[in-house]
N, C-alpha and C. Protein backbone atom coordinates (compact mmCIF):
# COMPACT_ATOMS: atom_id res chain seq x y z
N UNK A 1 17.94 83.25 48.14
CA UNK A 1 17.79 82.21 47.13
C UNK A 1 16.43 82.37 46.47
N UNK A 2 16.57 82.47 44.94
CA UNK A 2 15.19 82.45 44.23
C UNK A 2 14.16 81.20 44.28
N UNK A 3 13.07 81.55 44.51
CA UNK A 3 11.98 80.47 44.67
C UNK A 3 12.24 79.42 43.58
N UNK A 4 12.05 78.11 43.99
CA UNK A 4 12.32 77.39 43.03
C UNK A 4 11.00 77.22 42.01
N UNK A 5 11.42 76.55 40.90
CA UNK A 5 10.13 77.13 39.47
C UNK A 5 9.20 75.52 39.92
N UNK A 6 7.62 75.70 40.11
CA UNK A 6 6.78 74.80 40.17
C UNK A 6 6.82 74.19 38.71
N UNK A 7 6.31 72.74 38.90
CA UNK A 7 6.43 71.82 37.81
C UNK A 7 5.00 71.52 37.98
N UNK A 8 4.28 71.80 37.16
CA UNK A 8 3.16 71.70 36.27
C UNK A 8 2.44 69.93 35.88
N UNK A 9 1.88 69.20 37.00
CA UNK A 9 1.29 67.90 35.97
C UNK A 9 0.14 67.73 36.42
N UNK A 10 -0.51 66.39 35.65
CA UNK A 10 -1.56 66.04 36.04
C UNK A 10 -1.95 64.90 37.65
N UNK A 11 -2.78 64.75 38.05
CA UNK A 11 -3.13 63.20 39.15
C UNK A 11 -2.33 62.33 38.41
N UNK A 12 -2.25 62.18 37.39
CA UNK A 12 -1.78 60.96 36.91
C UNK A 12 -0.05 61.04 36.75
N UNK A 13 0.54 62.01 36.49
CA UNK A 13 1.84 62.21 36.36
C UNK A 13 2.56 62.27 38.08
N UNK A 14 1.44 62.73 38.94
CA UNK A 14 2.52 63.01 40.19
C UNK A 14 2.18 61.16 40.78
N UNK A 15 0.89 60.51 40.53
CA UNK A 15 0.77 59.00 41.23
C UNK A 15 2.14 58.39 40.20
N UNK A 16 2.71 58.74 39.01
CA UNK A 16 3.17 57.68 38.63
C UNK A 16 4.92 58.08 38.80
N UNK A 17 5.00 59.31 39.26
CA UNK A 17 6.18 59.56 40.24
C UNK A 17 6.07 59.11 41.63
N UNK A 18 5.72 59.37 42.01
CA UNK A 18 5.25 58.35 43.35
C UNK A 18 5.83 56.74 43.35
N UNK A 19 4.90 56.28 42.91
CA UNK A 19 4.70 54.57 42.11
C UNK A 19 6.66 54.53 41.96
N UNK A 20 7.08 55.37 41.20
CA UNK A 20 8.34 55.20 40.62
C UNK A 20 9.37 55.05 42.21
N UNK A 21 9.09 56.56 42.72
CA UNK A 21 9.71 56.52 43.86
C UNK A 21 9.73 54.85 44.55
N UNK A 22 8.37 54.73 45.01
CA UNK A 22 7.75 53.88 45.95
C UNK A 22 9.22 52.30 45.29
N UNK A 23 8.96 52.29 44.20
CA UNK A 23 9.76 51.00 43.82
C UNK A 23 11.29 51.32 44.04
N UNK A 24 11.54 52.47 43.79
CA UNK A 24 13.34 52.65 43.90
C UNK A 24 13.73 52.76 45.51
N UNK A 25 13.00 53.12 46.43
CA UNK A 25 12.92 52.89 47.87
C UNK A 25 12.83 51.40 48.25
N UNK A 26 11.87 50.33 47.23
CA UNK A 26 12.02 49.32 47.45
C UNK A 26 13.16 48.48 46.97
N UNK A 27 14.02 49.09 45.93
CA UNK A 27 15.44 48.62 45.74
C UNK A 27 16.40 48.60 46.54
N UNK A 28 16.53 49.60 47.21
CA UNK A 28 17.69 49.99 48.02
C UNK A 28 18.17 49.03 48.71
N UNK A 29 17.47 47.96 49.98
CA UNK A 29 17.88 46.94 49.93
C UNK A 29 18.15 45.76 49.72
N UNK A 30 18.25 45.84 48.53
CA UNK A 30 18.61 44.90 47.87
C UNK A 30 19.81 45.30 47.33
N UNK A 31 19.99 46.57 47.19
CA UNK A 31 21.09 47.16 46.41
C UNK A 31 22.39 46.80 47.54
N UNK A 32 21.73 47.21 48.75
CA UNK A 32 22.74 47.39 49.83
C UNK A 32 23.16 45.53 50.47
N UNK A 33 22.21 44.66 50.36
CA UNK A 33 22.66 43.42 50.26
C UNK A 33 23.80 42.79 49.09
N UNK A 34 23.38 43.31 48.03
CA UNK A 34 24.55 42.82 46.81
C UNK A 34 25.75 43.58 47.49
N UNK A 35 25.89 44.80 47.79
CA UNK A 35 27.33 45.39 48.28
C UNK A 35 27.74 44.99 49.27
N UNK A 36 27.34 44.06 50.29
CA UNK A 36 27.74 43.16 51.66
C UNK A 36 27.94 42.25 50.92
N UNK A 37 27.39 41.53 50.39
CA UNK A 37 27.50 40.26 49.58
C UNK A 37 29.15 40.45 48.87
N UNK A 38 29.28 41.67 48.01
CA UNK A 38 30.20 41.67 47.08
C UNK A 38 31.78 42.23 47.97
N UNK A 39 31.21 42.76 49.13
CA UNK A 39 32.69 42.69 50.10
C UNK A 39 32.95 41.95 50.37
N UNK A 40 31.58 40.37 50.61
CA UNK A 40 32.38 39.76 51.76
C UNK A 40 33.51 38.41 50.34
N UNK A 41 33.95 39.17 49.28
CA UNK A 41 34.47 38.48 48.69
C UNK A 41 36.13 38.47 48.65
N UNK A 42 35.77 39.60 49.11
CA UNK A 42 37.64 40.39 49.78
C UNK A 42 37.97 41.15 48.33
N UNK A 43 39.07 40.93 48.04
CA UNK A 43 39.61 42.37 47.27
C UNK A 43 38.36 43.28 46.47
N UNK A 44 37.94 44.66 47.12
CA UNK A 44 37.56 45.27 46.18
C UNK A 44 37.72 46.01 44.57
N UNK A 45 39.12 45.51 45.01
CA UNK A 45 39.63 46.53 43.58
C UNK A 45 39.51 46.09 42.31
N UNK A 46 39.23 44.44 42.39
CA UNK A 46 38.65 43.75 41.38
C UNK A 46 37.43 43.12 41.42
N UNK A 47 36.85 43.76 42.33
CA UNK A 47 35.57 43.08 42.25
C UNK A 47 34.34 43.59 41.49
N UNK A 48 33.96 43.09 40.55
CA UNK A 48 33.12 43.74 39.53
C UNK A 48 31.76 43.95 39.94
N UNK A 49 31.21 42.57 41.17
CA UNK A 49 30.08 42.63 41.30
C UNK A 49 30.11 44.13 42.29
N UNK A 50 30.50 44.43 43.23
CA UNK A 50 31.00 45.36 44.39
C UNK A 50 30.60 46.48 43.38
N UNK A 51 31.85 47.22 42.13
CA UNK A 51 31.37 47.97 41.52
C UNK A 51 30.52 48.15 41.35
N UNK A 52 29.74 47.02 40.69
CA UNK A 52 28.42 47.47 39.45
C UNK A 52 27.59 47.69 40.50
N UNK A 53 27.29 47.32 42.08
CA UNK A 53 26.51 47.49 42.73
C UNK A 53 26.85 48.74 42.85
N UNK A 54 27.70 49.34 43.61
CA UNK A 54 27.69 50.73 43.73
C UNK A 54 27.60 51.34 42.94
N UNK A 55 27.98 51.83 41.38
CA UNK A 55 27.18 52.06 40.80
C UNK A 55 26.10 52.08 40.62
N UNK A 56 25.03 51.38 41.16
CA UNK A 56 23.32 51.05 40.72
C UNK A 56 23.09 51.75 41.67
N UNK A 57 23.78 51.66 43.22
CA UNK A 57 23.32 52.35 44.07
C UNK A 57 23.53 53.71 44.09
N UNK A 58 24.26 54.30 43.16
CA UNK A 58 24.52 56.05 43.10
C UNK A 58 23.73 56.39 42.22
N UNK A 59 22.97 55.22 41.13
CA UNK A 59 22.33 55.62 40.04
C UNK A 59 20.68 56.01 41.01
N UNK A 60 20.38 54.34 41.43
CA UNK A 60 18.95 55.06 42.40
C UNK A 60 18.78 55.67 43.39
N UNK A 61 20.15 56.43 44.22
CA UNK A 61 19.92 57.53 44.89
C UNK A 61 19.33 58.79 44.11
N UNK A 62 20.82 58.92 42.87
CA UNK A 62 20.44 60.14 42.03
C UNK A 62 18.76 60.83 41.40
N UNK A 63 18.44 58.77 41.45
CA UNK A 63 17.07 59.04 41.04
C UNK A 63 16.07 59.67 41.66
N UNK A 64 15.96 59.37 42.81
CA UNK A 64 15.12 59.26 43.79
C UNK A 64 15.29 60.67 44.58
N UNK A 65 16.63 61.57 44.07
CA UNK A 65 16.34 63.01 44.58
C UNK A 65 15.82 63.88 43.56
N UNK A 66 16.00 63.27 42.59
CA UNK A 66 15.51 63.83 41.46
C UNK A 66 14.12 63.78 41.75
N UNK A 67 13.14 62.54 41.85
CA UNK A 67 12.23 62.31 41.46
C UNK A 67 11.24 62.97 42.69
N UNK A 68 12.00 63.52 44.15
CA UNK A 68 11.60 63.57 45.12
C UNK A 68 11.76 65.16 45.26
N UNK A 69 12.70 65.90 44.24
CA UNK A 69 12.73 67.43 43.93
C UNK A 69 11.88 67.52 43.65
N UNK A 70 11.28 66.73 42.48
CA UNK A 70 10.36 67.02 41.13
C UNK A 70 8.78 67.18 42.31
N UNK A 71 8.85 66.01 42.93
CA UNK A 71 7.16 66.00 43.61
C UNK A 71 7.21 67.15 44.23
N UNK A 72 8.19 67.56 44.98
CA UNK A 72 8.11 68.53 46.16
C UNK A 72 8.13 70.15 45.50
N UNK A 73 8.44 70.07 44.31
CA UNK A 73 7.79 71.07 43.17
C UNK A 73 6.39 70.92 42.26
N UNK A 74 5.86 69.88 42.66
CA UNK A 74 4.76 69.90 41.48
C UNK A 74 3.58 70.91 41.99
N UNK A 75 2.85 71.07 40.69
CA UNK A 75 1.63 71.72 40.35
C UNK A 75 0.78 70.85 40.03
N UNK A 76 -0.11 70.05 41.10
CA UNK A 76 -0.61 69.25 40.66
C UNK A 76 -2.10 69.65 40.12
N UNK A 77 -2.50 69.53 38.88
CA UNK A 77 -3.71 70.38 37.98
C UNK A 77 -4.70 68.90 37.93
N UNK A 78 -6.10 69.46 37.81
CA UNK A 78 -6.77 67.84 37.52
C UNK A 78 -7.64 69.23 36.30
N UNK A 79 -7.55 68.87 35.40
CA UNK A 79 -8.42 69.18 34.49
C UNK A 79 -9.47 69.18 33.76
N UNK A 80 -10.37 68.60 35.14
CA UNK A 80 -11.69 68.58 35.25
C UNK A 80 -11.97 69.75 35.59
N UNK A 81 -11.06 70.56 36.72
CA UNK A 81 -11.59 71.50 37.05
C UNK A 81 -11.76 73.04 35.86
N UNK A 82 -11.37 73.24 34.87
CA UNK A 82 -10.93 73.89 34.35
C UNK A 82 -11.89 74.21 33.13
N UNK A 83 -11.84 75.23 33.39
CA UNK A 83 -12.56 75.74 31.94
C UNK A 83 -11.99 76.96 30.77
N UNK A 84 -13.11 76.99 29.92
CA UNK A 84 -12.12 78.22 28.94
C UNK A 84 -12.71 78.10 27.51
N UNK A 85 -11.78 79.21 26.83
CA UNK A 85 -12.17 78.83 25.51
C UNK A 85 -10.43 78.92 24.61
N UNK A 86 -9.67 79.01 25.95
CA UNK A 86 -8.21 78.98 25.52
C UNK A 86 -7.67 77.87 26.01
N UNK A 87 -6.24 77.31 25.04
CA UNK A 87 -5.74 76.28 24.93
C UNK A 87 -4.81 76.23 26.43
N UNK A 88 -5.03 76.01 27.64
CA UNK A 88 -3.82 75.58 28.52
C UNK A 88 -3.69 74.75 29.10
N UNK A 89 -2.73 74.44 29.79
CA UNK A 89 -2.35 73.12 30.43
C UNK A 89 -3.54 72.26 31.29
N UNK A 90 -3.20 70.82 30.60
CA UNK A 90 -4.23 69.96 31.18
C UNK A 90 -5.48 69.48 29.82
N UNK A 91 -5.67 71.03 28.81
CA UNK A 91 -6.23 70.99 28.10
C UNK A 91 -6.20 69.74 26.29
N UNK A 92 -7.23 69.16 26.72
CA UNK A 92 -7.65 68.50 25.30
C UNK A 92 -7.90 69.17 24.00
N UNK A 93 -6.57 68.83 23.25
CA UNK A 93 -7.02 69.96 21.84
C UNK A 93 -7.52 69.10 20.38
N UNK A 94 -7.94 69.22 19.58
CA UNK A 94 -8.38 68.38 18.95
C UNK A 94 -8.32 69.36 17.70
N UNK A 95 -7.37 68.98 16.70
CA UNK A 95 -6.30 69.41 16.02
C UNK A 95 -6.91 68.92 14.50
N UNK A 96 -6.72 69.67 13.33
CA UNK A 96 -6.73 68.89 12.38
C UNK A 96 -5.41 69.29 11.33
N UNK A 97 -4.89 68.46 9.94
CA UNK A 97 -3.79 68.69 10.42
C UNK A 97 -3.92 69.37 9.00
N UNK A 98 -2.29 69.14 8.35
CA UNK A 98 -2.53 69.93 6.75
C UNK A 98 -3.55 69.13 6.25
N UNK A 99 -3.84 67.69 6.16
CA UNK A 99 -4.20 66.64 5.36
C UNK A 99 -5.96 67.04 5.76
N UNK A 100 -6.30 67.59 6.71
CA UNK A 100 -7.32 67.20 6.97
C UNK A 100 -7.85 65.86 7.65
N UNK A 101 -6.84 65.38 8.65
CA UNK A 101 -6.93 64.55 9.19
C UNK A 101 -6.98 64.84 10.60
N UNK A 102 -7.80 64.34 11.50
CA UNK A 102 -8.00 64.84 12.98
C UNK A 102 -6.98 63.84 13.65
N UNK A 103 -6.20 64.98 14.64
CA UNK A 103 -5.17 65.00 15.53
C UNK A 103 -5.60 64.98 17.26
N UNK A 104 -5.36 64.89 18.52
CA UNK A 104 -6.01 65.20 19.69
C UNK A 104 -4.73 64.74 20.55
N UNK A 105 -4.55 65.63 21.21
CA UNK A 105 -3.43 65.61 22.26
C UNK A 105 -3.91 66.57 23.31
N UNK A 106 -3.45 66.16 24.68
CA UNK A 106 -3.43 66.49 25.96
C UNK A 106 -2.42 67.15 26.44
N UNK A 107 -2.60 68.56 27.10
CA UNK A 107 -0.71 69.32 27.15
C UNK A 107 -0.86 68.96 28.22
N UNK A 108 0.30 68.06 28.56
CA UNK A 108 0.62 67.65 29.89
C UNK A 108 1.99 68.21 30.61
N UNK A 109 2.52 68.19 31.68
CA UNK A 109 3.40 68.28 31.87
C UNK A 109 4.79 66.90 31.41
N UNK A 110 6.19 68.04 32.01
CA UNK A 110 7.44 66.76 30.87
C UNK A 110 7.53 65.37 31.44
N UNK A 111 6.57 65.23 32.72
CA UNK A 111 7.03 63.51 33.27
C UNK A 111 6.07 62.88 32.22
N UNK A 112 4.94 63.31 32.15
CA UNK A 112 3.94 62.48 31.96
C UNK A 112 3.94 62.69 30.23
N UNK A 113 4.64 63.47 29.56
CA UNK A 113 4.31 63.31 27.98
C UNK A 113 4.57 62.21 26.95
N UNK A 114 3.67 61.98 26.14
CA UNK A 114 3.87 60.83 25.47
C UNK A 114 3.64 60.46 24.30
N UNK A 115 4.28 61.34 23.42
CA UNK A 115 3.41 61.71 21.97
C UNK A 115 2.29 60.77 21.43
N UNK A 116 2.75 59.59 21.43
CA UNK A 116 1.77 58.63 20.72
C UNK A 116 0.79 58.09 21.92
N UNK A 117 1.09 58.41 22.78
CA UNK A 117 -0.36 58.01 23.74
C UNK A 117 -1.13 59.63 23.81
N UNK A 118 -0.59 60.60 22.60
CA UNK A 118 -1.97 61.56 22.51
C UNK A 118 -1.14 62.72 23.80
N UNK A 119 -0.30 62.40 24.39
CA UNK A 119 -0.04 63.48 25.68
C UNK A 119 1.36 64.20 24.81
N UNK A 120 1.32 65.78 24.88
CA UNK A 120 2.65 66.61 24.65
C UNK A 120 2.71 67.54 25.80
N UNK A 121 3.98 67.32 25.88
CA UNK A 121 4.39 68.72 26.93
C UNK A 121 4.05 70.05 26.60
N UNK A 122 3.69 70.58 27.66
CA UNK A 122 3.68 71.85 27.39
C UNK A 122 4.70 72.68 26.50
N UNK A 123 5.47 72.46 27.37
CA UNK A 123 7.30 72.92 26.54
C UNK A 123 7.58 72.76 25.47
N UNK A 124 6.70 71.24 24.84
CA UNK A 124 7.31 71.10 23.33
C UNK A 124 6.93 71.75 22.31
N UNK A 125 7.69 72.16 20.99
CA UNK A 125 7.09 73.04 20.08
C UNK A 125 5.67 72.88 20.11
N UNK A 126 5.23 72.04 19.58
CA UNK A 126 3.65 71.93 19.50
C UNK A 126 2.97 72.70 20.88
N UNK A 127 3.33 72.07 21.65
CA UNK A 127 2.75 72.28 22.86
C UNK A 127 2.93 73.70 23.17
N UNK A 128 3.98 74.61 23.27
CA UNK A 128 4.17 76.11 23.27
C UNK A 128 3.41 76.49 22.56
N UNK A 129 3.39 76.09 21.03
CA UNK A 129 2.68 77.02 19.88
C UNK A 129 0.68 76.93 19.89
N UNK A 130 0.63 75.97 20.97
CA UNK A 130 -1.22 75.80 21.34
C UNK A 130 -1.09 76.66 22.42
N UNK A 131 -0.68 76.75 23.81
CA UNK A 131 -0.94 77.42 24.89
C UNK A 131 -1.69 78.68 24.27
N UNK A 132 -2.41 79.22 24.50
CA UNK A 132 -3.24 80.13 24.82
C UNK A 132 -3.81 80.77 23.37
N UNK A 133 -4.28 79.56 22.63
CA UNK A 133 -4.47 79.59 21.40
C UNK A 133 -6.15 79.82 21.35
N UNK A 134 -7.27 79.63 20.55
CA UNK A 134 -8.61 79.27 20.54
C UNK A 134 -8.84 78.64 19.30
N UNK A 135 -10.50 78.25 19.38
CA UNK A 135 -10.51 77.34 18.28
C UNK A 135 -11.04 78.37 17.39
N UNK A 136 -10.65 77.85 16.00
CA UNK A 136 -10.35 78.04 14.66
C UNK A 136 -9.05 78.91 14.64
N UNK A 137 -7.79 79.30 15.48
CA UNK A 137 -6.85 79.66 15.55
C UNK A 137 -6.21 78.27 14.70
N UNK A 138 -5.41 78.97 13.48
CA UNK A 138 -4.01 78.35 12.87
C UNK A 138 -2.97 78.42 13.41
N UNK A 139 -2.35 77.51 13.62
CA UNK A 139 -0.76 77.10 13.93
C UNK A 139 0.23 77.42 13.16
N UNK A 140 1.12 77.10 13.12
CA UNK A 140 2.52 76.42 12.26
C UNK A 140 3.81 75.99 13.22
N UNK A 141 3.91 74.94 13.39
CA UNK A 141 5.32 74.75 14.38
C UNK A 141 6.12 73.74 12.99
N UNK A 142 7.32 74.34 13.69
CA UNK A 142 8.79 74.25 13.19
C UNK A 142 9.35 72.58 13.81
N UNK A 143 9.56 71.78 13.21
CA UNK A 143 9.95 70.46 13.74
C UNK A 143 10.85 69.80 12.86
N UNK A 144 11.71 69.01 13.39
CA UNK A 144 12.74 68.27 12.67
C UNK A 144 12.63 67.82 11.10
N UNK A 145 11.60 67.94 10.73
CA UNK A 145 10.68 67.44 9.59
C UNK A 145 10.58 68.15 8.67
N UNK A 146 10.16 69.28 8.92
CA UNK A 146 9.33 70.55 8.69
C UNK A 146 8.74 71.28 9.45
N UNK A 147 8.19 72.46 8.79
CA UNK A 147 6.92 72.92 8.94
C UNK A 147 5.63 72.53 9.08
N UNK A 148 4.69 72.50 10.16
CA UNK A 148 3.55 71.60 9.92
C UNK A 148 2.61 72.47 10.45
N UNK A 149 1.45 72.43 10.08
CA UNK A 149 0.28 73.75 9.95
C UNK A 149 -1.35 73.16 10.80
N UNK A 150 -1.20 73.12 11.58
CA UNK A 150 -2.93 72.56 12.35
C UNK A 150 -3.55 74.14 12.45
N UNK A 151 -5.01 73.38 12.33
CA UNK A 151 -6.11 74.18 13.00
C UNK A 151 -6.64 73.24 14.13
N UNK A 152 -7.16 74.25 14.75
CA UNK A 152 -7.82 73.70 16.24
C UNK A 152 -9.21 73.74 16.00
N UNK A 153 -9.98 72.50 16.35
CA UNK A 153 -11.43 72.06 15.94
C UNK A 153 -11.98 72.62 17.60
N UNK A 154 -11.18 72.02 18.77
CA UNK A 154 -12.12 71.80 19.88
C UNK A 154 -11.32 71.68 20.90
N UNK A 155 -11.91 72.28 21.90
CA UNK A 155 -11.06 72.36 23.11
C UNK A 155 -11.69 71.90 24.41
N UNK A 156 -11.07 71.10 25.11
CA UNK A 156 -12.09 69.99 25.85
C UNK A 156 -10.94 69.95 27.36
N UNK A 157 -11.64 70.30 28.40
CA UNK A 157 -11.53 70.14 29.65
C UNK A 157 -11.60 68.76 30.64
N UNK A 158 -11.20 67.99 30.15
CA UNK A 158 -11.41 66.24 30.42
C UNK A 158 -10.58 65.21 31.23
């Protein structure tokens, strides 16, 4: 069996998988009380509450192996440690755009990305087309929109 592929985030992306876990572990019983609760009503075959519980409960298992693959694969990066004069993960880029308007995003890994809180995935166009870029290197990524053209001002380890 091929090694499975490490997942790439920051301190802050693997605590807030964690955090996530930590609460869907704290569901469970509760999940498993509504489904005692919803037997002890007798016929299951119409019982909606019974369903929807089991359902919720296949939904936060599913989650929680997911979310418990994902940790037991991470790469956890703090990007303090890191230096360079190339664009990679963890890295603060500080972008300006066609307009001449300054841009700044953080390539984070895919739990933790968040366009408008400034964080892109690595993976995402943008985020591919910076990896291992430098400053005064031009861009162009391809997006639902258009074409859109940055230069890179500054590259910050933070």
């Amino acid at each position: 069996m091929a090694a499975q592929e490490k997942i790439p985030m920051l301190i802050e992306g693997q605590q807030m998988l964690m955090d996530e876990l930590a609460r869907l572990h704290a569901e469970r019983p509760k999940i498993i009380d509504a489904i005692e609760e919803a037997r002890a009503h007798g016929d299951l075959s119409e019982n909606a509450e019974y369903h929807a519980a089991k359902e919720r409960q296949g939904q936060v298992e599913a989650m929680i192996g997911d979310i418990e693959g994902k940790l037991s694969r991470a790469l956890v990066i703090d990007p303090k440690t890191l230096s360079g004069n190339k664009v990679i993960f963890g890295a603060t880029v500080h972008l300006l755009d066609e307009d001449d308007k300054p841009v700044k995003y953080q390539i984070v890994g895919q739990t933790e990305a968040n366009a408008k809180g400034g964080r892109i995935s690595y993976n995402s166009p943008l985020g591919r087309a910076l990896i291992g870029r430098k400053v005064d290197d031009e861009i162009e990524v391809s997006v639902p929109s258009g074409d859109r053209y940055y230069l890179i001002s500054k590259i910050e380890f933070i």
